[in-house]
Protein backbone atom coordinates (compact mmCIF):
# COMPACT_ATOMS: atom_id res chain seq x y z
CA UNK A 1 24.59 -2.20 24.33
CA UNK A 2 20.99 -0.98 23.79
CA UNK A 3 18.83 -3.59 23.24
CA UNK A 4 15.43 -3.27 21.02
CA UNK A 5 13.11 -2.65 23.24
CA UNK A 6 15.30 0.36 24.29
CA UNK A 7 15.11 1.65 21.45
CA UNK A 8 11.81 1.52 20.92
CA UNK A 9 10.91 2.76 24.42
CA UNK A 10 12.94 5.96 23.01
CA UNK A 11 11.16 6.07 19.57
CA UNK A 12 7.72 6.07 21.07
CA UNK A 13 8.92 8.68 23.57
CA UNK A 14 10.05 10.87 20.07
CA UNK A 15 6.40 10.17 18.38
CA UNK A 16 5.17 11.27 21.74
CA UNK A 17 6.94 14.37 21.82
CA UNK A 18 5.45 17.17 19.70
CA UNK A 19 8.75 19.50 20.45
CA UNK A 20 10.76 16.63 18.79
CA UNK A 21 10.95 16.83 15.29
CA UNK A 22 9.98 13.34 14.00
CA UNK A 23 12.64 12.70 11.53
CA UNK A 24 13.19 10.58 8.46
CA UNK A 25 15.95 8.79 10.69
CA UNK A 26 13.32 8.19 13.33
CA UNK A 27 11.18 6.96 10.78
CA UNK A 28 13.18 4.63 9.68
CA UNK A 29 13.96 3.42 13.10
CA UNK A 30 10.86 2.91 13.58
CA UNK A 31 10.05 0.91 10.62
CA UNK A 32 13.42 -1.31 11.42
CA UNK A 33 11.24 -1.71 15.38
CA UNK A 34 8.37 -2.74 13.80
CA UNK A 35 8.88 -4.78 11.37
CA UNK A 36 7.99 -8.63 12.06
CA UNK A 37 7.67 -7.57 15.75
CA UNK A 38 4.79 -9.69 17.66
CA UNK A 39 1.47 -8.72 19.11
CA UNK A 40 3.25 -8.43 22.83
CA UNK A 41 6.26 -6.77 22.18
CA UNK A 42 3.80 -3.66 20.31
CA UNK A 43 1.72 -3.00 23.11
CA UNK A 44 3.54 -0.16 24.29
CA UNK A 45 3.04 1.96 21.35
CA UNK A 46 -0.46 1.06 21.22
CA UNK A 47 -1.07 2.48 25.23
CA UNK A 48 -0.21 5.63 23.96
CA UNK A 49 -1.14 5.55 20.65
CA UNK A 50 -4.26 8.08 21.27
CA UNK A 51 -2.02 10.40 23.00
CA UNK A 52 -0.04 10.93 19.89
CA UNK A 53 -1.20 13.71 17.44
CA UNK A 54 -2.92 12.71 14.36
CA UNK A 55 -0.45 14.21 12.01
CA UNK A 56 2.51 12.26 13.63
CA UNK A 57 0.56 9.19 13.53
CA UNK A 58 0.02 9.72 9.80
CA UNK A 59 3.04 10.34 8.78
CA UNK A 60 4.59 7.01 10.66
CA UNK A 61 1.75 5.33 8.76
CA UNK A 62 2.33 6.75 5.57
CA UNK A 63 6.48 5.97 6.00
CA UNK A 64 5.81 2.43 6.83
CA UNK A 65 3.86 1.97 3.67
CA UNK A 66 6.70 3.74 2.06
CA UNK A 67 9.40 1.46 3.63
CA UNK A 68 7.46 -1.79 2.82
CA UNK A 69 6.97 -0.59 -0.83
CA UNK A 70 10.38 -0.63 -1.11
CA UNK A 71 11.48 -3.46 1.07
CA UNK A 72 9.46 -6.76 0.47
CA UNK A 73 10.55 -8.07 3.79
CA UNK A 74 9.14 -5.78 5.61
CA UNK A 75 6.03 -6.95 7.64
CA UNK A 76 4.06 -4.54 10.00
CA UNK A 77 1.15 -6.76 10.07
CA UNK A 78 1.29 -6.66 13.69
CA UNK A 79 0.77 -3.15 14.42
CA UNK A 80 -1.69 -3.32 11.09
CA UNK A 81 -3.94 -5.53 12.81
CA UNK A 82 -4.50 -3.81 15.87
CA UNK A 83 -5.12 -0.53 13.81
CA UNK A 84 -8.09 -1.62 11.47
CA UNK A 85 -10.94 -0.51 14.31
CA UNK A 86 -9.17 2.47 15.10
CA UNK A 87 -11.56 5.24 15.01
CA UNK A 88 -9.79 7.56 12.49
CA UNK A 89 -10.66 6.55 9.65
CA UNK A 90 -7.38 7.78 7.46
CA UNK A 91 -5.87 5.35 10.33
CA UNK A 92 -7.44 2.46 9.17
CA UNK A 93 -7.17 3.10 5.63
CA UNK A 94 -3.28 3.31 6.18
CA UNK A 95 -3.61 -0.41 7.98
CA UNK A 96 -5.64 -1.67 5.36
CA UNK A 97 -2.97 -0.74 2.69
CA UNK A 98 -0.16 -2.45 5.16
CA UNK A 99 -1.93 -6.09 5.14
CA UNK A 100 -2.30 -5.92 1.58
CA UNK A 101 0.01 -8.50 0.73
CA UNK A 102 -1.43 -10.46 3.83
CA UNK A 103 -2.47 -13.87 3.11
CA UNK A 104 -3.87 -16.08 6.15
CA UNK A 105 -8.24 -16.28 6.31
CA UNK A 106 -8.25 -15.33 9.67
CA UNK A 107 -8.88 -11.51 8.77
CA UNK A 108 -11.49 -12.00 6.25
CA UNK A 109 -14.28 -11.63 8.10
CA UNK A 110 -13.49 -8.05 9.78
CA UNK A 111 -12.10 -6.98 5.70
CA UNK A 112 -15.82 -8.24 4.41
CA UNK A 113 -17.16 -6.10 7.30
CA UNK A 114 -15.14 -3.20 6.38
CA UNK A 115 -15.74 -3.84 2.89
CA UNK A 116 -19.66 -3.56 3.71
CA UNK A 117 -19.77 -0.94 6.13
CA UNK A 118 -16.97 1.07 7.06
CA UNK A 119 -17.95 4.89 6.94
CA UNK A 120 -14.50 5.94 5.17
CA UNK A 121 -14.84 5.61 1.43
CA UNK A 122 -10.73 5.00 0.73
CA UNK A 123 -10.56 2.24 3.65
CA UNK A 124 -13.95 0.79 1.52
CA UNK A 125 -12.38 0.84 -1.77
CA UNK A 126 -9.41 -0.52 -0.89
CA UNK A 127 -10.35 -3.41 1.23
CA UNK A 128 -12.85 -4.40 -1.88
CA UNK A 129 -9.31 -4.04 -4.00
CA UNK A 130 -7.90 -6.32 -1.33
CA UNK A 131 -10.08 -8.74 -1.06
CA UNK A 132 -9.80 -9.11 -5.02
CA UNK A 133 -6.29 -10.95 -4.19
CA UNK A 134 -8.08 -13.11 -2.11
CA UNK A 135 -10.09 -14.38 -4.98
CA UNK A 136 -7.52 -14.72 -6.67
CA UNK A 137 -5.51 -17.28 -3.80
CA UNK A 138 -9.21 -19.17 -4.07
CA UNK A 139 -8.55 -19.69 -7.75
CA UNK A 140 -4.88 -21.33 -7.07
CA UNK A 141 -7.02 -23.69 -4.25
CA UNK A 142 -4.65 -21.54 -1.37
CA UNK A 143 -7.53 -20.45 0.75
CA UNK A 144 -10.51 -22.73 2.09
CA UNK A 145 -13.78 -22.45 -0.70
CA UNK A 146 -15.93 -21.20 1.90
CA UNK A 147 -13.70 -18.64 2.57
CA UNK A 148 -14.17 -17.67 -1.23
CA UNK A 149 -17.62 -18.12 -1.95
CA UNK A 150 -18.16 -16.00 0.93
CA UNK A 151 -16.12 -13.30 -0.48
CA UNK A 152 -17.30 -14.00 -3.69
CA UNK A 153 -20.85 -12.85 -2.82
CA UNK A 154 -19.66 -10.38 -0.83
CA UNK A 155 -18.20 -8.67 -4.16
CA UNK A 156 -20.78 -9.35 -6.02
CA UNK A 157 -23.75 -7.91 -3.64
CA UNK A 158 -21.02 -5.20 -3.37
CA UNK A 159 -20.86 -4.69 -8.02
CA UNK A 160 -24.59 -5.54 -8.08
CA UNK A 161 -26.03 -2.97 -5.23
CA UNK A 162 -23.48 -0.13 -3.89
CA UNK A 163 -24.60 2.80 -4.18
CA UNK A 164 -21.47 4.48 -4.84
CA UNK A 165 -19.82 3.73 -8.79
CA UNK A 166 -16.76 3.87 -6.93
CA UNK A 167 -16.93 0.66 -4.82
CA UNK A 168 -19.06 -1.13 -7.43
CA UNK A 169 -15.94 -0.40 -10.01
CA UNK A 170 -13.64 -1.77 -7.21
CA UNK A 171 -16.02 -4.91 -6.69
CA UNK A 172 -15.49 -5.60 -11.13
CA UNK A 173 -11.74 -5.54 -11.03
CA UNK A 174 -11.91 -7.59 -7.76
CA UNK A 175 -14.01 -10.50 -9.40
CA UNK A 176 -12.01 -9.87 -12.76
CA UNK A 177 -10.14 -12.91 -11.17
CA UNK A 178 -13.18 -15.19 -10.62
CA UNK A 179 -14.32 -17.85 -12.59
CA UNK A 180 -17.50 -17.74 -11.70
CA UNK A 181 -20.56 -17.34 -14.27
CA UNK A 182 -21.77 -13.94 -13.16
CA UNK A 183 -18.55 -12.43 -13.57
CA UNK A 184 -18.26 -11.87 -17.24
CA UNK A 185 -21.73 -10.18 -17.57
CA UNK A 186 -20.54 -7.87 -14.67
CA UNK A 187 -17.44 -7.04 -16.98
CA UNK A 188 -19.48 -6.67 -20.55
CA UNK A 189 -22.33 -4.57 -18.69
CA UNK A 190 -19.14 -2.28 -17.05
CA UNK A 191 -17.79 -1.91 -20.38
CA UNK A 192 -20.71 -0.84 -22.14
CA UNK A 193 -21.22 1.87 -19.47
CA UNK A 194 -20.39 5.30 -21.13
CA UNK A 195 -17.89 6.81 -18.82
CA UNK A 196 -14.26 6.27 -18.70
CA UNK A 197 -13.67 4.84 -15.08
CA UNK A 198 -16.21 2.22 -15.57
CA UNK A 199 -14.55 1.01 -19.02
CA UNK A 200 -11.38 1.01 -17.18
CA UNK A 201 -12.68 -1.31 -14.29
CA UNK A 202 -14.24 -3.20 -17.47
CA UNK A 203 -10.07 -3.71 -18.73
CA UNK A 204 -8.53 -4.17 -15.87
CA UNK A 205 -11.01 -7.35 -14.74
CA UNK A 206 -10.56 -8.28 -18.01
CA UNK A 207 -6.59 -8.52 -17.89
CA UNK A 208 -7.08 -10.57 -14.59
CA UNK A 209 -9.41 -12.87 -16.26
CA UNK A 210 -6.70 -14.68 -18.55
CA UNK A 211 -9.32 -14.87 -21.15
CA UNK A 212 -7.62 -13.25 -23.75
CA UNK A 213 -9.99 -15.07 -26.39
CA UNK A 214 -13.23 -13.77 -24.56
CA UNK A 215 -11.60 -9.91 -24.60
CA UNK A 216 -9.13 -9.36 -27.03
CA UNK A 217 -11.33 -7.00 -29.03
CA UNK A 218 -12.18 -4.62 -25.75
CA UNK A 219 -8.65 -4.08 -24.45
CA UNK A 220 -7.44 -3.56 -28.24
CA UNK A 221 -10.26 -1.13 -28.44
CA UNK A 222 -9.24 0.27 -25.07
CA UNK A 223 -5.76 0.91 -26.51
CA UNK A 224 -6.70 3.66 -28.99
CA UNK A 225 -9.70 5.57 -26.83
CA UNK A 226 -9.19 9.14 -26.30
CA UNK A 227 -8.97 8.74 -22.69
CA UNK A 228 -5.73 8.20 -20.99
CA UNK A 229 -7.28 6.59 -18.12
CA UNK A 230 -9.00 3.71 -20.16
CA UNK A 231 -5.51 3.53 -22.38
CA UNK A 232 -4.01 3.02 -19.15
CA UNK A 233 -6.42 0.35 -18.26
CA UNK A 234 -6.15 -1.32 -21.67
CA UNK A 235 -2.31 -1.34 -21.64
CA UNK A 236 -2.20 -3.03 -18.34
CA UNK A 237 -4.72 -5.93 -19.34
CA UNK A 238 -2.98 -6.30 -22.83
CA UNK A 239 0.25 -6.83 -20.75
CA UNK A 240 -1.55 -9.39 -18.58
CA UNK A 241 -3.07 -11.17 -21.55
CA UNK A 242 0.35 -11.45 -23.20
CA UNK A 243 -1.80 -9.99 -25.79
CA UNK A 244 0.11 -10.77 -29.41
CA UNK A 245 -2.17 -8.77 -31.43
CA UNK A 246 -1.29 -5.65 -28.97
CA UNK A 247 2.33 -5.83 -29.95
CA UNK A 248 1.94 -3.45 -33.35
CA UNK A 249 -0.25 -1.10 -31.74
CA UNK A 250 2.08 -0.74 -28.56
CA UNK A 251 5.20 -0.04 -30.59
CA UNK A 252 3.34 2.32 -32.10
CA UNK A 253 2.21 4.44 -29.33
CA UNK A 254 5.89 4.32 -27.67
CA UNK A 255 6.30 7.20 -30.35
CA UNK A 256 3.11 8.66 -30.24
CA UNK A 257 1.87 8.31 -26.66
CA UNK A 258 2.00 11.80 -24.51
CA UNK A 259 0.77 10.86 -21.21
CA UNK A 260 4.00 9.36 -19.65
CA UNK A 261 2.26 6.76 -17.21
CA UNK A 262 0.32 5.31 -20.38
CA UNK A 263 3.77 5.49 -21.95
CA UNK A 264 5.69 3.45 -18.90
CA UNK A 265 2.79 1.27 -18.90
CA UNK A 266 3.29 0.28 -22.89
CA UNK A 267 6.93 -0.61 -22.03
CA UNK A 268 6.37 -2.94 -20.01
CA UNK A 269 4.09 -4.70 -21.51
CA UNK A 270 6.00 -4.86 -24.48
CA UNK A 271 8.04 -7.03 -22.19
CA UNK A 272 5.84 -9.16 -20.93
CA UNK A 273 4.03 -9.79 -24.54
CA UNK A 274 7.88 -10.08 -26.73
CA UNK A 275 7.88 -10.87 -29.75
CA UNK A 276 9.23 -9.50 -32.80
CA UNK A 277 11.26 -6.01 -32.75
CA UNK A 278 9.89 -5.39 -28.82
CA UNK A 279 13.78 -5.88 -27.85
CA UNK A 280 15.10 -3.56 -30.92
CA UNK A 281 12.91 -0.75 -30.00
CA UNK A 282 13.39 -1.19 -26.24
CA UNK A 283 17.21 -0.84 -26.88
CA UNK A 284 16.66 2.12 -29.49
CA UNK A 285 14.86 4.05 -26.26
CA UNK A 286 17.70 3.18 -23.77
CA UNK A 287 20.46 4.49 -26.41
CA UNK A 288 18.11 7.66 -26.29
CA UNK A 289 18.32 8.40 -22.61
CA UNK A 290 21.67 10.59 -21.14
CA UNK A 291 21.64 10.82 -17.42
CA UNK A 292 18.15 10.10 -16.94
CA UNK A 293 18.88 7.05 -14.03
CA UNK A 294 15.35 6.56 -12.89
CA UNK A 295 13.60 5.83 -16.86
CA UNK A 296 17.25 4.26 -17.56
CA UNK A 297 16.68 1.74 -14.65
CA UNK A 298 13.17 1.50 -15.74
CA UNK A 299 14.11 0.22 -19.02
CA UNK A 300 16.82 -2.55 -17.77
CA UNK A 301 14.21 -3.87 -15.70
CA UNK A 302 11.76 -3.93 -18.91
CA UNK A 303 14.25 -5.74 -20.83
CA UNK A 304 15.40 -8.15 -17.95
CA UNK A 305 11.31 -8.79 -17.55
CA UNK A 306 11.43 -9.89 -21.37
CA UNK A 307 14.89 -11.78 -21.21
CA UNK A 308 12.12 -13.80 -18.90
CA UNK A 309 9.35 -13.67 -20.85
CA UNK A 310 11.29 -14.84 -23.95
CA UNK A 311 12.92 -17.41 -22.10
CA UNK A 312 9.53 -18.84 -21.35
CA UNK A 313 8.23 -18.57 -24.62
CA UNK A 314 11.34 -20.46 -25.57
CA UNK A 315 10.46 -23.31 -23.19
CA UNK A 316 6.51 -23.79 -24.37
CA UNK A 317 8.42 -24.71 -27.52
CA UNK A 318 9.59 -27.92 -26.41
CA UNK A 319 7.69 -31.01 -26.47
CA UNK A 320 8.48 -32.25 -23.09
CA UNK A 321 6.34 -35.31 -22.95
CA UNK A 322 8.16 -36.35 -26.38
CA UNK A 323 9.84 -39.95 -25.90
């Protein structure tokens, strides 16, 4: 009976191979190998790894971050970790994206490094966007507070001096989950700024911040601009706020909206805000779809998301330190 590591002597010999074509079966081999394998057991793929072409190593990248979209138990964080000083830098942005659920400190000083200095702009942005979550475990006391203050300052020398808009937008979202001082002058200053990406970083911080006191009249703002991208934005934060005051103008737009990932957006939220008529009109849309499984499945998980929401809404009713 082949054992694992025969089979993964035989996949690398297929990535190796450019007369094999490098299937989605292979792929998904591959991603079965890989998963939760350790640092010894991947060294073989890595002795070869520059002898395989850069489109086949891309598109085993880009299935792996497919696969662990889709399968939460997935972990390549092996293989991840050995990739994020490889010199291509589409290669590192790929590892980047498959440690972003990663948790431990050990890797945040090479992601502030790569944050700081690495020469490819999407492996930039979205170690910034990763290291956001980090902030975010320093908030719930799961990571050391020199590990956060470090990347605290990191992201805000990053919001306060890049000179691209692009990482300095990444740096406001990332500290949109720090309660530090600084922060909500970063987010006002970003949402006074005239163009639409920067008013979007502006809402998304602010739907990380929990604050929905401090920013209930941006995101409500934000959900009636003229640009999609800020709607977006605003929809996702009024969501995160469990914004009550959002609830009229989102069951509004379910009718009116035209751009359908503002429009996916405002159902969900819906759930995760509840409230009055949120389940009716939920219902009304799923009687409205015929054969359309993917926004049909979309909507049961909507309304199982506010069977939850309601339920806790329920609970905050009770009085449990009553005699």
């Amino acid at each position: 009976m082949p054992t694992l590591k025969d089979n993964f002597t035989e996949l690398i010999v297929i990535l190796r191979d450019e007369s094999q074509e490098l299937s989605f079966g292979a792929l998904t081999n591959f991603a079965k190998a890989l998963t939760d394998i350790a640092p010894a057991q991947i060294k073989p793929l890595l002795k070869v790894w520059g002898d395989v072409s850069l489109s086949r190593r891309h598109a085993l990248l880009a299935h792996l971050k497919h696969e662990l979209d889709d399968n939460l138990l997935y972990n390549f964080n092996a293989l991840a970790r050995s990739l994020l000083h490889d010199e291509d830098g589409i290669t590192r942005t790929y590892a980047i994206r498959l440690l972003a659920d990663y948790e431990r400190e050990d890797l945040i000083p090479t992601f502030i490094n790569i944050a700081l200095n690495d020469p490819e702009i999407e492996a930039r942005t979205d170690t910034i966007s990763l290291l956001g979550f980090y902030v975010y475990y320093g908030e719930l006391d799961e990571i050391s507070d020199e590990s956060l203050k470090k990347i605290e300052e990191t992201l805000l020398q990053i919001a306060q001096n890049a000179k691209r808009a692009k990482f300095k937008q990444c740096a406001v979202e990332a500290l949109g989950f720090s309660s530090r001082e600084e922060v909500t002058a970063l987010i006002e200053k970003a949402w006074q700024e005239e163009t639409a990406m920067w008013k979007a970083s502006a809402l998304f911080a602010m739907g990380r911040s929990y604050d929905s006191d401090r920013w209930q009249e941006q995101v409500l703002e934000g959900l009636v601009h003229e640009n999609e991208i800020v709607r977006l934005a605003a929809t996702k934060s009024a969501g995160n706020l469990s914004l009550d005051l959002a609830r009229p103008i989102l069951l509004n737009n379910l009718g009116e909206e035209q751009d359908e990932v503002v429009l996916k957006a405002s159902i969900w939220s819906l759930s995760e805000i509840g409230g009055e008529d949120v389940r009716e009109y939920l219902l009304s849309l799923l009687d409205q779809l015929e054969g359309e499984d993917e926004q049909e499945a979309f909507l049961e998980d909507a309304l199982e998301n506010l069977d939850f929401t309601e339920g806790a809404q329920n609970l905050e009713h009770f009085d449990f330190d009553a005699p």
